[in-house]
N, C-alpha and C. Protein backbone atom coordinates (compact mmCIF):
# COMPACT_ATOMS: atom_id res chain seq x y z
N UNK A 1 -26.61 43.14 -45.29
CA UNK A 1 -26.74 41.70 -45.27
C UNK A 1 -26.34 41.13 -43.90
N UNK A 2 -25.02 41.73 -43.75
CA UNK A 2 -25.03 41.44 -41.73
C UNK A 2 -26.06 41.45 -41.58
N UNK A 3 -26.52 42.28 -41.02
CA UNK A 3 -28.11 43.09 -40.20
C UNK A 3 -28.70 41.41 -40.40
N UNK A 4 -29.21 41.31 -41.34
CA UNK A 4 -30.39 40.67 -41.78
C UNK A 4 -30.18 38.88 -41.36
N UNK A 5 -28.73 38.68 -41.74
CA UNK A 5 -28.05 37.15 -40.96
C UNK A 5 -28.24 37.31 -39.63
N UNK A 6 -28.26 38.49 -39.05
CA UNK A 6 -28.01 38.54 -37.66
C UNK A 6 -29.88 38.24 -37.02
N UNK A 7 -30.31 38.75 -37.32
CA UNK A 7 -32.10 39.14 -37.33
C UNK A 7 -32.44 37.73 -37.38
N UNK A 8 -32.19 36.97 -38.59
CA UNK A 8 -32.40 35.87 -38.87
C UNK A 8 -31.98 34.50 -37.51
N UNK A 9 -30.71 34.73 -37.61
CA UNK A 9 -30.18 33.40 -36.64
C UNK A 9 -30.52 34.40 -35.26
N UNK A 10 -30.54 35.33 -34.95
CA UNK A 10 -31.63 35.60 -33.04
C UNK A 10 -33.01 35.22 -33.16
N UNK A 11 -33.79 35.28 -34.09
CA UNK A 11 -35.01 34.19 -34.27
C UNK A 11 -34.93 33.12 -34.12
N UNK A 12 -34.00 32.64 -34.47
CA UNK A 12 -34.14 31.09 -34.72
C UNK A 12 -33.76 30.83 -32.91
N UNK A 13 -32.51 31.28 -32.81
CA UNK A 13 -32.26 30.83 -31.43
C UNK A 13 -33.22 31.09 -30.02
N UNK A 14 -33.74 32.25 -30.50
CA UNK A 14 -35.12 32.23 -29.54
C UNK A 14 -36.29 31.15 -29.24
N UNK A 15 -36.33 30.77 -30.69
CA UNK A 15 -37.39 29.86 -30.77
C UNK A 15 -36.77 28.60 -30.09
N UNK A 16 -35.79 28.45 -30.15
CA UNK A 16 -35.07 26.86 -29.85
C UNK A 16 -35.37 26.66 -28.73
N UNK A 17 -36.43 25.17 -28.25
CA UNK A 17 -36.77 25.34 -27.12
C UNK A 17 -35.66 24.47 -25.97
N UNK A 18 -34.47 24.29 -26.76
CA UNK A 18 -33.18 23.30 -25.90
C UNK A 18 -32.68 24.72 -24.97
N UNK A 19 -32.07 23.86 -23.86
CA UNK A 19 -31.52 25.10 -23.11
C UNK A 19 -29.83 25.42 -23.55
N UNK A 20 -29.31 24.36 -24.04
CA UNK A 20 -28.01 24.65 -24.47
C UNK A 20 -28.02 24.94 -25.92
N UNK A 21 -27.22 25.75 -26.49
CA UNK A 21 -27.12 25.30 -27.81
C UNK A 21 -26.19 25.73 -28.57
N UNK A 22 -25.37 24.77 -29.86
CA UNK A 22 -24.00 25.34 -29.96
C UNK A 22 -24.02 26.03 -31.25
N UNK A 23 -23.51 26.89 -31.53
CA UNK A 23 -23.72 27.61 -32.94
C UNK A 23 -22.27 27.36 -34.09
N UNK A 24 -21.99 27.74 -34.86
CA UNK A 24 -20.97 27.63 -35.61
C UNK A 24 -21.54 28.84 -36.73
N UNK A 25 -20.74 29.72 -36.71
CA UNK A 25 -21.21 31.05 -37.45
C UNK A 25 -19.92 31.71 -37.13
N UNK A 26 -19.97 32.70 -38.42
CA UNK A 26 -18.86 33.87 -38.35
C UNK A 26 -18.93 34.93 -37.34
N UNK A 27 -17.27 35.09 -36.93
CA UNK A 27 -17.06 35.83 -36.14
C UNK A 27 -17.64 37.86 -35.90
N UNK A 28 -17.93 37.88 -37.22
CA UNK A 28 -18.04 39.48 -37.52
C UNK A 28 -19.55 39.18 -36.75
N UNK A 29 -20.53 38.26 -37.21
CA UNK A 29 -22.45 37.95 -36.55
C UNK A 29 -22.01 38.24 -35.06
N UNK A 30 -21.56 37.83 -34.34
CA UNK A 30 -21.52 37.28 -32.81
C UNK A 30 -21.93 38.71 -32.16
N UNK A 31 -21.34 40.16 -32.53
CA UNK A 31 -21.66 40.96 -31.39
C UNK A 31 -22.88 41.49 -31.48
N UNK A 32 -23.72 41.55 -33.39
CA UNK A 32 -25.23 41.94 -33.44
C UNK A 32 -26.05 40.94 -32.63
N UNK A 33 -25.35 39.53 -33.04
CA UNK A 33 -26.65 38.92 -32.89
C UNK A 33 -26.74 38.45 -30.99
N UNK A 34 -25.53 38.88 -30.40
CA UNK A 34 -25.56 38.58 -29.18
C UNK A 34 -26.51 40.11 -28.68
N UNK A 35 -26.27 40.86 -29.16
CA UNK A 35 -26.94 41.93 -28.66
C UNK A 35 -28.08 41.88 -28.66
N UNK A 36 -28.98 41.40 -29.38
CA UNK A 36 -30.10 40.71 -29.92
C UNK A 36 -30.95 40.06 -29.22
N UNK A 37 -30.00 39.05 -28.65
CA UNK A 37 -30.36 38.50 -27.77
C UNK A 37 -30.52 38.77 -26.50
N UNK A 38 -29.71 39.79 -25.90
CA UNK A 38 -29.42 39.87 -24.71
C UNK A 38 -30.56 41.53 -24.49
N UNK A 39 -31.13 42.06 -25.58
CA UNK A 39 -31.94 43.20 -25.57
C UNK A 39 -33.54 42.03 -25.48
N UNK A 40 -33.59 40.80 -25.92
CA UNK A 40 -34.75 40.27 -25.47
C UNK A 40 -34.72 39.56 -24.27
N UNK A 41 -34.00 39.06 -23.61
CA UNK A 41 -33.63 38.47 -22.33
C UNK A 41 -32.18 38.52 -22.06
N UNK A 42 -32.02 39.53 -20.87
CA UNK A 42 -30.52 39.81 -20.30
C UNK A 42 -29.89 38.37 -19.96
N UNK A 43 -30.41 37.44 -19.25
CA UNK A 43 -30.00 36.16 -19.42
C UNK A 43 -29.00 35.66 -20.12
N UNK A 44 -29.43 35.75 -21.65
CA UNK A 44 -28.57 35.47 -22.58
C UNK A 44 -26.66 35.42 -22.41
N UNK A 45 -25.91 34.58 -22.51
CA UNK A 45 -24.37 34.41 -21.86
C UNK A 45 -23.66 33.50 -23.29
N UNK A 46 -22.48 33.79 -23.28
CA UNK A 46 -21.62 33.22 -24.10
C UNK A 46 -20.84 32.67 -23.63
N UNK A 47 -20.69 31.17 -23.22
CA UNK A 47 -20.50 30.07 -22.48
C UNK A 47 -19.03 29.94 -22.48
N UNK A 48 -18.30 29.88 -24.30
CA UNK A 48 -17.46 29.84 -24.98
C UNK A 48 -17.16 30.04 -26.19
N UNK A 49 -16.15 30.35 -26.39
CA UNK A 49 -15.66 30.67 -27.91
C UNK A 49 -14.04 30.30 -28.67
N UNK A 50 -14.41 29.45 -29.77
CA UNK A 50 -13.59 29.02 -30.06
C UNK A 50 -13.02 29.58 -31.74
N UNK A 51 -12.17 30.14 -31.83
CA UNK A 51 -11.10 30.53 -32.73
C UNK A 51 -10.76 29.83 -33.67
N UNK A 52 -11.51 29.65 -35.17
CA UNK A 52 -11.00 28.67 -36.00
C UNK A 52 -10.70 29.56 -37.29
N UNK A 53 -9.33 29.20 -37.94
CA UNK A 53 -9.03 29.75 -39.28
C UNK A 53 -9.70 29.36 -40.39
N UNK A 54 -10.23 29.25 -41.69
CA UNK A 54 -10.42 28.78 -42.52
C UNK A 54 -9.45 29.01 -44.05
N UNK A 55 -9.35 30.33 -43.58
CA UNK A 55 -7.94 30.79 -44.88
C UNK A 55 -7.64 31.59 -43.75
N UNK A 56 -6.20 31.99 -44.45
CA UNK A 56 -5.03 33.06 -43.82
C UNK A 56 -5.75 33.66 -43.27
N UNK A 57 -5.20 34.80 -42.32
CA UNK A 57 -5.61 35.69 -42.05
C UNK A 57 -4.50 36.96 -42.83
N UNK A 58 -5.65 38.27 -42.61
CA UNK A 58 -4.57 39.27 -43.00
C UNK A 58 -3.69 39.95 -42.08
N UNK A 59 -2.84 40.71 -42.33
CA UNK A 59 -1.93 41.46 -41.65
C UNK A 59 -2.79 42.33 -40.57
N UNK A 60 -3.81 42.19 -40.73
CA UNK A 60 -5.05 43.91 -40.27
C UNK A 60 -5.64 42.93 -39.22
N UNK A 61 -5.21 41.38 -39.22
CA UNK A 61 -6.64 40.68 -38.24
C UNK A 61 -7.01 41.15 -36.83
N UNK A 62 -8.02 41.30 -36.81
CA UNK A 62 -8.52 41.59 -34.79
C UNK A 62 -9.29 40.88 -34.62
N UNK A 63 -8.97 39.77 -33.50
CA UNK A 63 -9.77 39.16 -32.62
C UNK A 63 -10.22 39.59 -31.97
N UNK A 64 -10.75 40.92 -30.92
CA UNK A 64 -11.67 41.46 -30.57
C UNK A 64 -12.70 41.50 -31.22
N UNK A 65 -13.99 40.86 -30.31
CA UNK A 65 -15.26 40.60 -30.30
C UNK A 65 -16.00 41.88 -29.87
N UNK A 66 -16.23 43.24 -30.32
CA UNK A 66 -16.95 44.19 -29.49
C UNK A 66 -18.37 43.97 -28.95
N UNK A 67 -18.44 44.46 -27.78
CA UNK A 67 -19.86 43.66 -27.25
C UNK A 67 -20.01 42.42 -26.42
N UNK A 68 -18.78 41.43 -26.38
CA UNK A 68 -19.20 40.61 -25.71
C UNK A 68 -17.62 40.40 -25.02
N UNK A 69 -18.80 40.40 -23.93
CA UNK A 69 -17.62 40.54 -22.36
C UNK A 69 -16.44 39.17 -22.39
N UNK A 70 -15.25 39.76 -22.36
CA UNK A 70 -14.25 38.44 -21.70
C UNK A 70 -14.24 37.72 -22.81
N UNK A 71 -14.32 37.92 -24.35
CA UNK A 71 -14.62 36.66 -25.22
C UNK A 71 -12.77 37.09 -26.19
């Protein structure tokens, strides 16, 4: 089901013909679907990223993003 969220929202963002654009999506999507992107145009950059809780986190949490540089 990853896979397929991920497949899904790099379509969409391809198509978007704005040059900026801000996303709001879970943290686990970000390194398929950046890859995704960046295997159809190297271009592709992650401007910023912002860190929001919605429930606890667990004892196990990692904020490492694999895949995307400096994030």
């Amino acid at each position: 089901m990853l896979n397929y969220g991920n497949c899904i929202l790099a379509q969409r963002l391809l198509a978007e013909p704005r040059g900026q654009i801000y996303v709001t999506y879970g943290a686990k999507h970000l390194p398929g679907v950046f890859a995704i992107l960046r295997a159809t145009d190297p271009r592709w950059r992650v401007s910023s990223i912002k860190r929001m809780r919605t429930i606890d986190s667990s004892e196990s949490y990692d904020s490492r993003l694999p895949g995307i540089p400096n994030a």
